[in-house]
PDB file of N, CA and C in Angstrom:
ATOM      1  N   UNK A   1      11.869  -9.620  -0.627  1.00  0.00           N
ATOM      2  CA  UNK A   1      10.739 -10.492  -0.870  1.00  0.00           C
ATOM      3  C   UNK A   1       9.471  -9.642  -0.956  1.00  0.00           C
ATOM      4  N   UNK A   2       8.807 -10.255  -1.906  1.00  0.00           N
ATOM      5  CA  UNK A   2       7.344  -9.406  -2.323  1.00  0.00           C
ATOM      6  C   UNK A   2       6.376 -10.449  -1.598  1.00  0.00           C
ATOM      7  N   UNK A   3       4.790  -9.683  -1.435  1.00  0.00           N
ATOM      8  CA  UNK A   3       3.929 -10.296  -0.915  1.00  0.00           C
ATOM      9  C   UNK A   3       2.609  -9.919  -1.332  1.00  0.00           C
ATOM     10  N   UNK A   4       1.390 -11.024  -1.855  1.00  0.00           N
ATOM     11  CA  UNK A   4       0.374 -10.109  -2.670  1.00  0.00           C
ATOM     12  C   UNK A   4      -0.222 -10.253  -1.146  1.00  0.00           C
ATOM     13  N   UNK A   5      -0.993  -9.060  -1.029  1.00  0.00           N
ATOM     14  CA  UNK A   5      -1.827  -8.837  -0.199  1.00  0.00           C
ATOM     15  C   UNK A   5      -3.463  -8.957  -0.358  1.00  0.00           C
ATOM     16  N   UNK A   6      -4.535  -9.129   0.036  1.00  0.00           N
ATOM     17  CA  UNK A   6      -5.980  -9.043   0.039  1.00  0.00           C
ATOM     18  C   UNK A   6      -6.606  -8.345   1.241  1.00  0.00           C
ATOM     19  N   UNK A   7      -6.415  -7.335   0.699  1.00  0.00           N
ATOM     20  CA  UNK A   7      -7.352  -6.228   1.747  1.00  0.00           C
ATOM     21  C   UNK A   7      -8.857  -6.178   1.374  1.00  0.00           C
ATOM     22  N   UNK A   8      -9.468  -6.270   2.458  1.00  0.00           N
ATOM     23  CA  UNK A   8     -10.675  -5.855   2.613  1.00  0.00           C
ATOM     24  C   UNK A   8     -10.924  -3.879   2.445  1.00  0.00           C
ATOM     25  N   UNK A   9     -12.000  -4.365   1.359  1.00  0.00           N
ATOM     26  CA  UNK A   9     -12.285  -2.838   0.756  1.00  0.00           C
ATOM     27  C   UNK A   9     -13.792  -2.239   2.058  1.00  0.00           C
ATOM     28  N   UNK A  10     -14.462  -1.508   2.358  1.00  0.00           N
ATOM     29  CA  UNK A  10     -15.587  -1.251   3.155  1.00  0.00           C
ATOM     30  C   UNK A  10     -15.509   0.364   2.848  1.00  0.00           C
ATOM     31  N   UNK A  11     -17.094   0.517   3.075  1.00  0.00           N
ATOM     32  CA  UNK A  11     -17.597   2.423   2.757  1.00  0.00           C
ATOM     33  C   UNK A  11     -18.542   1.982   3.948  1.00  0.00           C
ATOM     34  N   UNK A  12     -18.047   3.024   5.247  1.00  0.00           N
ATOM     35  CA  UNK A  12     -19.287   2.405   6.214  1.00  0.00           C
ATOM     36  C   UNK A  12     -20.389   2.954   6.351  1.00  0.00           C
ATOM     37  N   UNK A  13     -20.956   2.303   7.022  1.00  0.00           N
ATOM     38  CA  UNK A  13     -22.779   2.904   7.296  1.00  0.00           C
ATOM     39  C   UNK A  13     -22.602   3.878   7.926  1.00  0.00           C
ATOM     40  N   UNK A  14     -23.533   4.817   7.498  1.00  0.00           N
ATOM     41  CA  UNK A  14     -24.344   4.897   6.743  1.00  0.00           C
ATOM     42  C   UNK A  14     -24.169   5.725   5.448  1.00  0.00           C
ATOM     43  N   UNK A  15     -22.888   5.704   4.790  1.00  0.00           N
ATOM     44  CA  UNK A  15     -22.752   6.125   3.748  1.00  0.00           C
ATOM     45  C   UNK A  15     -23.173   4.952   2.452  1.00  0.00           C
ATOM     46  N   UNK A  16     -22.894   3.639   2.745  1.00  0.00           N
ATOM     47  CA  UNK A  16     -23.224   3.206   2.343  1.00  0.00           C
ATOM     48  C   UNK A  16     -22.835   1.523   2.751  1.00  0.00           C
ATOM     49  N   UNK A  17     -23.396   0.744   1.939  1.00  0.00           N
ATOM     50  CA  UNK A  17     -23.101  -0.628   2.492  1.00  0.00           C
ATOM     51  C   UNK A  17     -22.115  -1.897   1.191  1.00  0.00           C
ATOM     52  N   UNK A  18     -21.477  -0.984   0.565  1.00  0.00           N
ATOM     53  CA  UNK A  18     -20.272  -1.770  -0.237  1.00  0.00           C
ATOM     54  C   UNK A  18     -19.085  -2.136   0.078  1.00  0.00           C
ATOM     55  N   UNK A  19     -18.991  -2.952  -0.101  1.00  0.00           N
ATOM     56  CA  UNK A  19     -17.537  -3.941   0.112  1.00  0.00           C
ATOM     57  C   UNK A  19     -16.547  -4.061  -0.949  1.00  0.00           C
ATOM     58  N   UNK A  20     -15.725  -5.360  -0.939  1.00  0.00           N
ATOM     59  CA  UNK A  20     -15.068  -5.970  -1.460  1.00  0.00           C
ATOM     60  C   UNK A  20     -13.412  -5.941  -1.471  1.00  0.00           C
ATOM     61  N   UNK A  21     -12.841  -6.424  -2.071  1.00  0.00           N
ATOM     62  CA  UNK A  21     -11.376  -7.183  -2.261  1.00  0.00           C
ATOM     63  C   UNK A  21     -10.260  -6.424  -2.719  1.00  0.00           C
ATOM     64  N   UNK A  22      -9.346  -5.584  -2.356  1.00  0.00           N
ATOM     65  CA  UNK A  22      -8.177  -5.311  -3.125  1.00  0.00           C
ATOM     66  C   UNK A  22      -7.263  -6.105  -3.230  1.00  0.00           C
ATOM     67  N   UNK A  23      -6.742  -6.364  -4.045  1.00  0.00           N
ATOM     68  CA  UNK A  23      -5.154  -7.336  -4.165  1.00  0.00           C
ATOM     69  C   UNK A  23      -4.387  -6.315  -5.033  1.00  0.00           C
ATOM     70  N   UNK A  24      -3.053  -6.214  -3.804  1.00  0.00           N
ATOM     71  CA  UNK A  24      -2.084  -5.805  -4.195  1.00  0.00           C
ATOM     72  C   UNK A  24      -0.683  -6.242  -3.889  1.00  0.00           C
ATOM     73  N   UNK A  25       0.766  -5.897  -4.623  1.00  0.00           N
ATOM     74  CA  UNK A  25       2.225  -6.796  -4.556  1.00  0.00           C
ATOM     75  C   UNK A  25       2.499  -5.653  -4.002  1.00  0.00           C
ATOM     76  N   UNK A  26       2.864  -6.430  -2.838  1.00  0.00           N
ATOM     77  CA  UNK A  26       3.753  -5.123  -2.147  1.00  0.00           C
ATOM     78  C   UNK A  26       5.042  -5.433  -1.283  1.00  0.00           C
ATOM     79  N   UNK A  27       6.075  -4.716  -0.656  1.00  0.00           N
ATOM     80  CA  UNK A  27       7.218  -5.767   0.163  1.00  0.00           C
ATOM     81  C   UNK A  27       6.991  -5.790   1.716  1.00  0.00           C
ATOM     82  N   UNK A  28       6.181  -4.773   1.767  1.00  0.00           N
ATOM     83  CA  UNK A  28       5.718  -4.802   3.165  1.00  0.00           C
ATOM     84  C   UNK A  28       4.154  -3.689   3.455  1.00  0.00           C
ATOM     85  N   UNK A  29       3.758  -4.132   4.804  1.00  0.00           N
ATOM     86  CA  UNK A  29       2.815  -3.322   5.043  1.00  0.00           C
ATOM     87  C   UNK A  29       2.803  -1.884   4.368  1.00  0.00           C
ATOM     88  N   UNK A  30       3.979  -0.790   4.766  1.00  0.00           N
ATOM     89  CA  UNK A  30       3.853   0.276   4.959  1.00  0.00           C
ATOM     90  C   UNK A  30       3.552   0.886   3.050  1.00  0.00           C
ATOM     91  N   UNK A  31       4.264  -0.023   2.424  1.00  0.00           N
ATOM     92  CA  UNK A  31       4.242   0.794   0.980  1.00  0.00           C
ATOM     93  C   UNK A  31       2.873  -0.470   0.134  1.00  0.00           C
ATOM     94  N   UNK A  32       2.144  -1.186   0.789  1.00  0.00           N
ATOM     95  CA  UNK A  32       0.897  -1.671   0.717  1.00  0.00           C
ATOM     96  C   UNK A  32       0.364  -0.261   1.021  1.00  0.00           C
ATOM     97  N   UNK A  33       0.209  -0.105   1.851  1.00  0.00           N
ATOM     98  CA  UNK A  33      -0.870   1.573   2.561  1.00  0.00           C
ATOM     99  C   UNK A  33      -0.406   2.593   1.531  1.00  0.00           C
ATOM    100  N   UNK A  34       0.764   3.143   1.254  1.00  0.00           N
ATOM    101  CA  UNK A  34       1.113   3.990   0.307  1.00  0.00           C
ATOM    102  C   UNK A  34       0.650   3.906  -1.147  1.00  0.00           C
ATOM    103  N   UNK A  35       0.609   2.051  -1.561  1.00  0.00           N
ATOM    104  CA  UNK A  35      -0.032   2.092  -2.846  1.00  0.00           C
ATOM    105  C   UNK A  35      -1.759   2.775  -3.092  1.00  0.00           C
ATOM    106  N   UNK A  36      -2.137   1.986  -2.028  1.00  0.00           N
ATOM    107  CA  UNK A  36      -3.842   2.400  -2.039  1.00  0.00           C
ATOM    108  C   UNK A  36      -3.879   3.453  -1.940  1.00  0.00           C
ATOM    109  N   UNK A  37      -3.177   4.491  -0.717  1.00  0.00           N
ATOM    110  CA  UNK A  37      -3.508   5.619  -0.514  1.00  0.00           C
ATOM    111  C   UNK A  37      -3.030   7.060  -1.570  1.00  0.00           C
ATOM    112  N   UNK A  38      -2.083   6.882  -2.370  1.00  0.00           N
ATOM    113  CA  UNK A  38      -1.388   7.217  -3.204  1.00  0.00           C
ATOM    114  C   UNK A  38      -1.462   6.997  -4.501  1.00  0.00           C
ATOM    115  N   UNK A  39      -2.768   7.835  -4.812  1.00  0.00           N
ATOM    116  CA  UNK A  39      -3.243   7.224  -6.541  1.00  0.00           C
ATOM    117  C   UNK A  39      -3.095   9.015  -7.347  1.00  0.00           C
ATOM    118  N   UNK A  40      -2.443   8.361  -8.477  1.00  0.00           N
ATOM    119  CA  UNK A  40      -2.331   9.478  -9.433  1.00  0.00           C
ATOM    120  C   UNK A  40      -3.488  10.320 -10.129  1.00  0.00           C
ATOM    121  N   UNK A  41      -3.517  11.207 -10.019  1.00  0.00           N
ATOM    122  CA  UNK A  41      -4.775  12.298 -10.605  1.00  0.00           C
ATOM    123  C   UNK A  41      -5.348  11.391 -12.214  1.00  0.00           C
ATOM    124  N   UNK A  42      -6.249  11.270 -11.733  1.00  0.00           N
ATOM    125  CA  UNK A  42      -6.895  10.608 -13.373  1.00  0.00           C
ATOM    126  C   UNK A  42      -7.574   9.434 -12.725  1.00  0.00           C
ATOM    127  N   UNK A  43      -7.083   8.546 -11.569  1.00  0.00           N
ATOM    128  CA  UNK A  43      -7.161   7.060 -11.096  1.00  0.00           C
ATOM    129  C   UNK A  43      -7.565   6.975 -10.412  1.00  0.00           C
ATOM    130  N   UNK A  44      -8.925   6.096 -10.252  1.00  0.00           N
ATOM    131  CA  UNK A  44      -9.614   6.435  -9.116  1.00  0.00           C
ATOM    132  C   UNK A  44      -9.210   5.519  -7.837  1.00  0.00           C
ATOM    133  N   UNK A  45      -9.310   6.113  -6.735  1.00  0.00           N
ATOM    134  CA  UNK A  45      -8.698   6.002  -5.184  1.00  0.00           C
ATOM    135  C   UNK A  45     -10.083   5.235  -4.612  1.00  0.00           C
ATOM    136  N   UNK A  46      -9.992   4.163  -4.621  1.00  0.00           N
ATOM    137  CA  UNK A  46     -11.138   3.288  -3.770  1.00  0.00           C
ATOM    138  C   UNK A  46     -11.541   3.836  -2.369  1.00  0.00           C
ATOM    139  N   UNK A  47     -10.523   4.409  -1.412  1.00  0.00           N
ATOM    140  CA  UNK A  47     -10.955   4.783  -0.383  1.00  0.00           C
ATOM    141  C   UNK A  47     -11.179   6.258  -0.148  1.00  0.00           C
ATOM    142  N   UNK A  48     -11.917   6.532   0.243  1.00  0.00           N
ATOM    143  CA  UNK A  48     -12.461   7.885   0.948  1.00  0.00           C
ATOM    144  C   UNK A  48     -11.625   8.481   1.844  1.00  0.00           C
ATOM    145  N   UNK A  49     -11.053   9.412   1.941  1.00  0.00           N
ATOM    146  CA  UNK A  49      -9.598  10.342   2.358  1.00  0.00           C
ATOM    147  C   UNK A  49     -10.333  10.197   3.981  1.00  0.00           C
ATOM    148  N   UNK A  50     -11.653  10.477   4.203  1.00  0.00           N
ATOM    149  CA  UNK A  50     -11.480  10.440   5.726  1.00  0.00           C
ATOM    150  C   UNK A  50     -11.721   9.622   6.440  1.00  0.00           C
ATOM    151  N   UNK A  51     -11.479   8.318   5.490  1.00  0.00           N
ATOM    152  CA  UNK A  51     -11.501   7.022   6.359  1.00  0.00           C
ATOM    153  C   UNK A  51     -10.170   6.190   6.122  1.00  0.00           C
ATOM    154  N   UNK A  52      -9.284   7.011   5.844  1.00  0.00           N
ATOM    155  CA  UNK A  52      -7.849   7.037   5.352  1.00  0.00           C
ATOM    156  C   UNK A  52      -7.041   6.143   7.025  1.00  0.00           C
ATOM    157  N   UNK A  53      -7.688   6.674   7.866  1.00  0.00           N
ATOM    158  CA  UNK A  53      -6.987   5.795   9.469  1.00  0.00           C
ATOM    159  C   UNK A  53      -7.686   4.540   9.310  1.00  0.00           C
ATOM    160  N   UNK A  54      -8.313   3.789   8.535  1.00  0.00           N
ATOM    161  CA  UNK A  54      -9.136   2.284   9.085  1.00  0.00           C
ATOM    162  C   UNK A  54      -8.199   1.597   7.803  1.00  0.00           C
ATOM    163  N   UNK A  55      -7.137   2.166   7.123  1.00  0.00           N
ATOM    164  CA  UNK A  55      -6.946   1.554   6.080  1.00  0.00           C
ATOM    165  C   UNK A  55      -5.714   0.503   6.563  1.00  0.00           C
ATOM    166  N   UNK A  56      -4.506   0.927   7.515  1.00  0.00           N
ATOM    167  CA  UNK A  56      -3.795   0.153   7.839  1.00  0.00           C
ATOM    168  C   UNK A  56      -4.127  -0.968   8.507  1.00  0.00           C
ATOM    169  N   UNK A  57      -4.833  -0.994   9.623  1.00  0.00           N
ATOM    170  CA  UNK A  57      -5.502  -1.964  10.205  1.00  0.00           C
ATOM    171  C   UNK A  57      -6.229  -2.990   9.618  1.00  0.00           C
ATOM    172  N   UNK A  58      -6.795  -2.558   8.267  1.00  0.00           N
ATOM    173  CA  UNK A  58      -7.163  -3.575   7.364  1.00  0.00           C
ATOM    174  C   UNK A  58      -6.166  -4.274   6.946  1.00  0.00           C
ATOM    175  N   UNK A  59      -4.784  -3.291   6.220  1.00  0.00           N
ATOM    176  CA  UNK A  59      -3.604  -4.112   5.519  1.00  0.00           C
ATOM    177  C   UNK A  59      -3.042  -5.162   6.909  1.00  0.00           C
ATOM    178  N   UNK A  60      -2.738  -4.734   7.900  1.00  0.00           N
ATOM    179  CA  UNK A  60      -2.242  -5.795   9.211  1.00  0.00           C
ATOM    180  C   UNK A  60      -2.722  -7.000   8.923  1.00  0.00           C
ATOM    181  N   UNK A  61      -4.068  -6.993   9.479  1.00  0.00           N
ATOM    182  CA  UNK A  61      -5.149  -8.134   9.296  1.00  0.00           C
ATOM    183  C   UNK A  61      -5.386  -8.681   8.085  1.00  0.00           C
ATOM    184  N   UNK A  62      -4.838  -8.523   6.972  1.00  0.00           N
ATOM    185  CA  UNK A  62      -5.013  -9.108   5.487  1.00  0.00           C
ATOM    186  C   UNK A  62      -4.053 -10.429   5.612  1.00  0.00           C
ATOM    187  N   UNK A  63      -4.586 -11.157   4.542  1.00  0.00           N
ATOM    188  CA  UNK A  63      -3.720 -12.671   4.288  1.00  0.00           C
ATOM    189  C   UNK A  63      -2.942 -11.944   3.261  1.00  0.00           C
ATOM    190  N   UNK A  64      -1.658 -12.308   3.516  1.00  0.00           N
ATOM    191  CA  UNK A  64      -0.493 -12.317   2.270  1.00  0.00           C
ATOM    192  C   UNK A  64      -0.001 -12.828   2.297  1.00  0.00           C
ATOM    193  N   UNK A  65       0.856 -13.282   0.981  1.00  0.00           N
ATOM    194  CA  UNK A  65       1.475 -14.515   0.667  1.00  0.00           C
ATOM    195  C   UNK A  65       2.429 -14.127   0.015  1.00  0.00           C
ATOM    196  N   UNK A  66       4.098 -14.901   0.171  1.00  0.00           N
ATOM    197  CA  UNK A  66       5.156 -14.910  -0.363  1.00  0.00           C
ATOM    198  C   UNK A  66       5.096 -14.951  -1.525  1.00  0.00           C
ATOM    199  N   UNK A  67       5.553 -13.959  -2.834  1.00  0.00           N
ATOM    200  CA  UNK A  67       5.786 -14.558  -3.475  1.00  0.00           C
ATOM    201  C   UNK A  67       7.309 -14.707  -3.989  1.00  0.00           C
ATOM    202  N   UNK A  68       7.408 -16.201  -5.261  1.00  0.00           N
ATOM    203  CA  UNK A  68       8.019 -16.997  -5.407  1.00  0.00           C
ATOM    204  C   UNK A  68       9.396 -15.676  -6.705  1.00  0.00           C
ATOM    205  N   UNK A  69       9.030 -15.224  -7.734  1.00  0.00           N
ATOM    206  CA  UNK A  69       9.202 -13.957  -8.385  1.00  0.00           C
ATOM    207  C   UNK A  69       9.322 -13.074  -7.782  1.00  0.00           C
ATOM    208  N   UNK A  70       9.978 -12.067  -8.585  1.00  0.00           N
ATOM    209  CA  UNK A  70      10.429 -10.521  -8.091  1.00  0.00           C
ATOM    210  C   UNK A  70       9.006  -9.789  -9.147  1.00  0.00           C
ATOM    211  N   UNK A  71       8.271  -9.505  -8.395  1.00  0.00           N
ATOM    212  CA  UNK A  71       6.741  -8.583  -9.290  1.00  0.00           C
ATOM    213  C   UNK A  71       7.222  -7.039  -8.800  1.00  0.00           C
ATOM    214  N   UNK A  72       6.669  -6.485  -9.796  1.00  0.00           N
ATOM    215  CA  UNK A  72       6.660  -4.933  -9.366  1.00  0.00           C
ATOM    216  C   UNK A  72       5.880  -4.426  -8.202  1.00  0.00           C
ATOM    217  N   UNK A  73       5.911  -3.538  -7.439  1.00  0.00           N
ATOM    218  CA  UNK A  73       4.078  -3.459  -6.549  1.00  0.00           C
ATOM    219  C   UNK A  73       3.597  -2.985  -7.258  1.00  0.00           C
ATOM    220  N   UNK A  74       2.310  -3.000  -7.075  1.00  0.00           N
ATOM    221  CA  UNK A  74       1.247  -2.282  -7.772  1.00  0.00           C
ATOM    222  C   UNK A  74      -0.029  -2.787  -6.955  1.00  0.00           C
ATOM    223  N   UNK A  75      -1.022  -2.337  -7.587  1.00  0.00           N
ATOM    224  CA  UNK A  75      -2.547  -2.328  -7.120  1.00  0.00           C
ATOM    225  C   UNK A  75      -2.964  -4.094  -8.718  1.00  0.00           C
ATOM    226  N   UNK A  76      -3.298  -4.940  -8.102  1.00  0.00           N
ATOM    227  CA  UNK A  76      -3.239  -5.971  -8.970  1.00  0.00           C
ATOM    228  C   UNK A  76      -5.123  -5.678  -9.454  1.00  0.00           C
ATOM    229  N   UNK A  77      -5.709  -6.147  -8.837  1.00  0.00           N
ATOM    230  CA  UNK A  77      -7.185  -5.740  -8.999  1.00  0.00           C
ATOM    231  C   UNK A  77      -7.656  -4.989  -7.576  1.00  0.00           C
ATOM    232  N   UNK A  78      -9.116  -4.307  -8.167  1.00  0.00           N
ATOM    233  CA  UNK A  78     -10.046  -3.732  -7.407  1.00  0.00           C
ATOM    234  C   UNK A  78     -11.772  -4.497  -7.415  1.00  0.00           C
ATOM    235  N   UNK A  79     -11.912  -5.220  -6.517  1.00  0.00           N
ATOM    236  CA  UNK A  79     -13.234  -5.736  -7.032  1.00  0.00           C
ATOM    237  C   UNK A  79     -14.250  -5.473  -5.641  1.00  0.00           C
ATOM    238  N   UNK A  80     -14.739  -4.296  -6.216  1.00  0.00           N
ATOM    239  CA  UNK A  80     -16.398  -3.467  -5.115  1.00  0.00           C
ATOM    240  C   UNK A  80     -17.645  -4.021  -5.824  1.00  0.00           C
ATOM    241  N   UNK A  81     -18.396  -4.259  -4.749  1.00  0.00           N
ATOM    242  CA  UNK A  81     -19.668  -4.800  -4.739  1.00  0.00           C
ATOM    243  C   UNK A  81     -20.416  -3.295  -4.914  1.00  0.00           C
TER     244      UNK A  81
END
């Protein structure tokens, strides 16, 4: 079973004060964290490598939802303020 996830995106203060939403299909937590953290040379990586430890704790705490289809994982959108 797959599950889209909505992680909360954050760059903290005082680097800066942007947010927003990732949604991604994933089958569980651990390869959720692997998608975000694991972006191919060319693609840009929303999170900042040394805030790479606040990223699971976000995926935990995210709403996800069953889905009904077999989806590939992937990174579905990126939407930063």
């Amino acid at each position: 079973m797959k599950y889209i996830y909505l992680v909360d995106y954050w760059v903290p203060f005082p680097s800066s004060e942007y947010g927003g939403m990732i949604s991604v299909i994933a089958e569980d937590d651990q390869e959720c964290f692997d998608l975000l953290t694991n972006f191919d040379e060319g693609e840009t990586n929303p999170f900042d490598p040394q805030y790479e430890d606040r990223v699971m704790p976000n995926i935990v705490k995210a709403p996800k939802f069953a889905l009904v289809d077999d989806e590939e994982s992937r990174v579905i959108d990126i939407f930063l303020t």
